[in-house]
C-alpha atoms as a PDB file:
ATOM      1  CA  UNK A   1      -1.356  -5.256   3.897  1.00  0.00           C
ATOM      2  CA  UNK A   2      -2.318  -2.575   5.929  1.00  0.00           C
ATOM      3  CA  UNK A   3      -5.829  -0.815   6.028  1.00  0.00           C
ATOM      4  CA  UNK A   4      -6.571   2.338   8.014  1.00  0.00           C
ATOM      5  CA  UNK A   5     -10.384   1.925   9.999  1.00  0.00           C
ATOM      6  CA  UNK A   6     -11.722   4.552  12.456  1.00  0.00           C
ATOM      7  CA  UNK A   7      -8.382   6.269  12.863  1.00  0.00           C
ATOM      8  CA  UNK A   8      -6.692   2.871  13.685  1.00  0.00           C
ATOM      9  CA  UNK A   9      -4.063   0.818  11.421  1.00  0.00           C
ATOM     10  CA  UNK A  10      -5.082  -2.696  11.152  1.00  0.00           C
ATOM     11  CA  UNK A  11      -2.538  -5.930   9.824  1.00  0.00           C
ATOM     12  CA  UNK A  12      -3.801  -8.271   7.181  1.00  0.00           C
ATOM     13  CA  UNK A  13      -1.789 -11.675   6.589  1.00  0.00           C
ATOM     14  CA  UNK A  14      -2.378 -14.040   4.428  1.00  0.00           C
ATOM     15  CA  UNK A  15       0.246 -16.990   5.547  1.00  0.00           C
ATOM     16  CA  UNK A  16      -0.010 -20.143   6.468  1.00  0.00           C
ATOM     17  CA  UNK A  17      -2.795 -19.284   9.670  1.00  0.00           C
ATOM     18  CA  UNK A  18      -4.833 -17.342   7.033  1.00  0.00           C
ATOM     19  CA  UNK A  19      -5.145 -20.600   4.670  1.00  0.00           C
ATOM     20  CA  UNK A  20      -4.957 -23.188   7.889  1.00  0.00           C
ATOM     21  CA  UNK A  21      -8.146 -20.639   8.827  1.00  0.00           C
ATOM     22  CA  UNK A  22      -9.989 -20.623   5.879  1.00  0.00           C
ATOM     23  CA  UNK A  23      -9.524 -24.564   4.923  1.00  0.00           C
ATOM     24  CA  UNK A  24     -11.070 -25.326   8.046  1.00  0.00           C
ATOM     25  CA  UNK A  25     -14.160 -23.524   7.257  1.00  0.00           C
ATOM     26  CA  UNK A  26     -14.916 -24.703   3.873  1.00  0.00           C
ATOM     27  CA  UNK A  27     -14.066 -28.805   3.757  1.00  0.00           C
ATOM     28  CA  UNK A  28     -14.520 -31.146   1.199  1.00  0.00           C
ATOM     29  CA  UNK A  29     -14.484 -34.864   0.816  1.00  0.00           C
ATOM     30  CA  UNK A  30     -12.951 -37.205  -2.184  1.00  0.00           C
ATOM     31  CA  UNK A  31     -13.276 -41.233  -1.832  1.00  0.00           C
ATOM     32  CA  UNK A  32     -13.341 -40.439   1.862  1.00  0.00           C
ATOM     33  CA  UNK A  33     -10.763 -38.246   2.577  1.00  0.00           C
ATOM     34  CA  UNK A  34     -11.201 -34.388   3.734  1.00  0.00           C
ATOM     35  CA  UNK A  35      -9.696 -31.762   1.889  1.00  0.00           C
ATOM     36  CA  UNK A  36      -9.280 -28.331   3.109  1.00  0.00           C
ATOM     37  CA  UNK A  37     -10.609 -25.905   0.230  1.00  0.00           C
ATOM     38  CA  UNK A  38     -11.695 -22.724   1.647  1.00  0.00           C
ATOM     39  CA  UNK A  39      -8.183 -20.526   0.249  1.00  0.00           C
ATOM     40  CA  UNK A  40      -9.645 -22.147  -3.644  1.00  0.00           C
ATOM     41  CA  UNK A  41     -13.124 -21.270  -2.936  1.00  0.00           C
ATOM     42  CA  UNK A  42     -12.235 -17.749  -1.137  1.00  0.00           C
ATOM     43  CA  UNK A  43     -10.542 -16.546  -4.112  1.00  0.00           C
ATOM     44  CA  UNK A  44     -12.818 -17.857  -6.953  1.00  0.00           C
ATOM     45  CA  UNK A  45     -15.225 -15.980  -4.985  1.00  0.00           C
ATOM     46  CA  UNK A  46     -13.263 -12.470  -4.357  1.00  0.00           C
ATOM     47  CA  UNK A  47     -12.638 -13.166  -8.501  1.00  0.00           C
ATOM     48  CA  UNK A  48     -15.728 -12.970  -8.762  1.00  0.00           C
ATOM     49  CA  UNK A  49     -15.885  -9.303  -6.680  1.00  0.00           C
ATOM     50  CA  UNK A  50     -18.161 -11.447  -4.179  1.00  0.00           C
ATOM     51  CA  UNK A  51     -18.653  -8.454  -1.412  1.00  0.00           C
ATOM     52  CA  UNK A  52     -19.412 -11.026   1.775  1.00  0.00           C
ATOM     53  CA  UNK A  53     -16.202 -13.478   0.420  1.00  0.00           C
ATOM     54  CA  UNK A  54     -13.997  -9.816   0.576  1.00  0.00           C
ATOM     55  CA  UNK A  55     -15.222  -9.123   3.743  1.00  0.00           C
ATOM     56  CA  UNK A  56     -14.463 -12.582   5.019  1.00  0.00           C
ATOM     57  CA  UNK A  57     -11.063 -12.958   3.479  1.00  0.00           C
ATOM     58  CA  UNK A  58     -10.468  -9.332   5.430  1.00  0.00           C
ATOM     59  CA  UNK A  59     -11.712 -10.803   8.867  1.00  0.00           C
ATOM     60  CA  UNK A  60      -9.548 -14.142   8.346  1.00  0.00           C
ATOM     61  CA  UNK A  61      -6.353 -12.051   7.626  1.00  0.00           C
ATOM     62  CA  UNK A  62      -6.764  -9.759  10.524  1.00  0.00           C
ATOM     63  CA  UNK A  63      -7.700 -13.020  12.688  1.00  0.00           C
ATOM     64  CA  UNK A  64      -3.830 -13.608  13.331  1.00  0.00           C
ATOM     65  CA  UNK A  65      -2.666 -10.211  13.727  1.00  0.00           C
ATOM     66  CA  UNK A  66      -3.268  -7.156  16.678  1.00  0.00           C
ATOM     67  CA  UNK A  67      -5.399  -5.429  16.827  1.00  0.00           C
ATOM     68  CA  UNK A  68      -8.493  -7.404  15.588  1.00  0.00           C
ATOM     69  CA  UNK A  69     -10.863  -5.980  13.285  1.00  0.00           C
ATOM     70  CA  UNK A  70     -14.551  -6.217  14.185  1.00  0.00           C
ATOM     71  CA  UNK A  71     -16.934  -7.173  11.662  1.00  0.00           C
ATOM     72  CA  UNK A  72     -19.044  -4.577  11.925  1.00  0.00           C
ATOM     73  CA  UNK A  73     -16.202  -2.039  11.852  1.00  0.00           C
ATOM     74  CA  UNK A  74     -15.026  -3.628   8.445  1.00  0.00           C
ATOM     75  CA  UNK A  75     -18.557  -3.933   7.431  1.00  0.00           C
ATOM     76  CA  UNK A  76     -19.300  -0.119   8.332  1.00  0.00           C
ATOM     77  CA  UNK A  77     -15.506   0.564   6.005  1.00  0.00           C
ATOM     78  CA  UNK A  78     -17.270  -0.948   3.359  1.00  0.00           C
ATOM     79  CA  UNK A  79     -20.460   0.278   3.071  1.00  0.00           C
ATOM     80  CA  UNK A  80     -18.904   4.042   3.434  1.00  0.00           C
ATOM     81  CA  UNK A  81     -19.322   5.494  -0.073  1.00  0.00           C
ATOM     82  CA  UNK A  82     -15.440   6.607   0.551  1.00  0.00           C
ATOM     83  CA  UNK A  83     -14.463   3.474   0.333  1.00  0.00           C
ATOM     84  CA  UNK A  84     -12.947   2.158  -3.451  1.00  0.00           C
ATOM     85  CA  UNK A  85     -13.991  -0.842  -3.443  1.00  0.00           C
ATOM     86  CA  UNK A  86     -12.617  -2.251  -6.551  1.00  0.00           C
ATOM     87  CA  UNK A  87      -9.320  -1.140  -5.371  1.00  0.00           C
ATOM     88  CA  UNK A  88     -10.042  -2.900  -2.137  1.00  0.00           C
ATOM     89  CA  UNK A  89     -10.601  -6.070  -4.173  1.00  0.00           C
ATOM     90  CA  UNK A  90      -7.188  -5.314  -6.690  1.00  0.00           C
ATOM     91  CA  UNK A  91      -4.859  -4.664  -3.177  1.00  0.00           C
ATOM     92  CA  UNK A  92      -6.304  -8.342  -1.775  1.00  0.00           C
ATOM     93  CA  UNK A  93      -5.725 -10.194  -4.859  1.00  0.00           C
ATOM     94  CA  UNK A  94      -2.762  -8.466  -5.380  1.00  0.00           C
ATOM     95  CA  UNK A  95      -2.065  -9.740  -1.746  1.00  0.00           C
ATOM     96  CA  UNK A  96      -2.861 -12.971  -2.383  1.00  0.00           C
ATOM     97  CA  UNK A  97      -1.046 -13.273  -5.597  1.00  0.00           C
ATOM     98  CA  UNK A  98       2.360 -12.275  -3.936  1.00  0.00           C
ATOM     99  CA  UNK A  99       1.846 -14.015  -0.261  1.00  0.00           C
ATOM    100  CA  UNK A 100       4.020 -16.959  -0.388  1.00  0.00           C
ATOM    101  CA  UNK A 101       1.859 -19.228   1.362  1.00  0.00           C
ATOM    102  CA  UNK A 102      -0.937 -18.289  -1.352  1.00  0.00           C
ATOM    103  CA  UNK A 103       0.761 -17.464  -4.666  1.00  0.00           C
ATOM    104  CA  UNK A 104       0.872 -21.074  -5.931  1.00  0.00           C
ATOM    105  CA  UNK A 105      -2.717 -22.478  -5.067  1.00  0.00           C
ATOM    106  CA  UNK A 106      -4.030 -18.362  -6.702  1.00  0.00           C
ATOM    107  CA  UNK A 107      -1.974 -18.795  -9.478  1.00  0.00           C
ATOM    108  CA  UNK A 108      -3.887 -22.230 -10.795  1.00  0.00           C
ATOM    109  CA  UNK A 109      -7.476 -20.368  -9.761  1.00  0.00           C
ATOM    110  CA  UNK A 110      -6.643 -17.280 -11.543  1.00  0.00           C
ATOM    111  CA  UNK A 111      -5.582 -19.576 -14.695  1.00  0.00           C
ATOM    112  CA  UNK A 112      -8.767 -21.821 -14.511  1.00  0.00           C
ATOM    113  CA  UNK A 113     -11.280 -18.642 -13.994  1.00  0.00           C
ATOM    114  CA  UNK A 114      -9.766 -17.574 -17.248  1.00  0.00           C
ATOM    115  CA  UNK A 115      -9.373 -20.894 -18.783  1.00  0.00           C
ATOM    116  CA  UNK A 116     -13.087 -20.734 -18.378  1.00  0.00           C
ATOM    117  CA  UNK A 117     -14.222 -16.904 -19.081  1.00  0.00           C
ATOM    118  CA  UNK A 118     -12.401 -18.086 -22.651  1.00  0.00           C
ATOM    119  CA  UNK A 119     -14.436 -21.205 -22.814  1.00  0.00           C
ATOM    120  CA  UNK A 120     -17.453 -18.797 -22.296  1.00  0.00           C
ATOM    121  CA  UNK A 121     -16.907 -16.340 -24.719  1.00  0.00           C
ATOM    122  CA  UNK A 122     -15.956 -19.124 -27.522  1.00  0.00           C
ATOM    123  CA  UNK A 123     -19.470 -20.802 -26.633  1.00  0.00           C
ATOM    124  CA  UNK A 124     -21.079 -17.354 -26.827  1.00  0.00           C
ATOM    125  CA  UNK A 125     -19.881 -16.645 -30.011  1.00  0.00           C
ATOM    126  CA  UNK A 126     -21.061 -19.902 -32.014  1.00  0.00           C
ATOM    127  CA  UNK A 127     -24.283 -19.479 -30.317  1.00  0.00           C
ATOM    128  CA  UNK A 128     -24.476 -16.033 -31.920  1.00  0.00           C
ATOM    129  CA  UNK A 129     -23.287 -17.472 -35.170  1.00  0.00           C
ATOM    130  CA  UNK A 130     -26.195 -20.328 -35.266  1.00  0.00           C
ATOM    131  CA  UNK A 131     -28.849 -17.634 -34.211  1.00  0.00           C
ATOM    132  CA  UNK A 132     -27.519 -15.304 -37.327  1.00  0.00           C
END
């Protein structure tokens, strides 16, 4: 993926040093063994059209590649009423979804988020059907 900032073409990859990056940053533990969970966590959260998780994703991508993004440079890209956002957030999950290192872990988030949004909408309509 490729975004154009301040006249200059910046790399995003999301392989292996993108989810190596991100599990080290969000950990969790299990009967006392760690677990790397930040790639699951980052893309509930981007799912979710969390702003700060899209910028972060964008920073961890870039991390590997040259040149390197600044924050406040991507911040400044996304703030800038030019910027479509939601297409921003469709070209990273679409990114996600096809990177090889990613596509298998995305796939089971995307299918529990939606597992779930159904369990939602089933509980939302028999509470509309006991209030009736």
């Amino acid at each position: 993926m490729q975004l154009t900032i301040n006249d200059t073409d910046y790399n995003f990859r999301f392989g292996i040093g993108f989810v190596n990056k991100l599990d080290q940053k969000n950990i969790i533990t299990r009967e006392n063994i760690k677990f790397g969970a930040g790639l699951e966590l980052s893309v509930g959260k981007v799912l979710d059209q969390s702003v700060p998780e899209l910028a972060e994703i964008l920073l961890t991508a870039n991390a590997t590649e040259v040149p390197k993004l600044q924050k406040k440079d991507l911040y400044d890209y996304i703030d800038d009423e030019n910027t479509d956002i939601e297409e921003l957030f469709n070209e990273v999950t679409e990114e996600l979804k096809n990177s090889n290192a990613t596509k298998l872990k995305v796939a089971k988030v995307i299918e529990e988020a939606e597992k779930q949004r159904r369990i939602a909408e089933m509980q939302q309509r028999l509470l509309e059907k006991q209030l009736c």
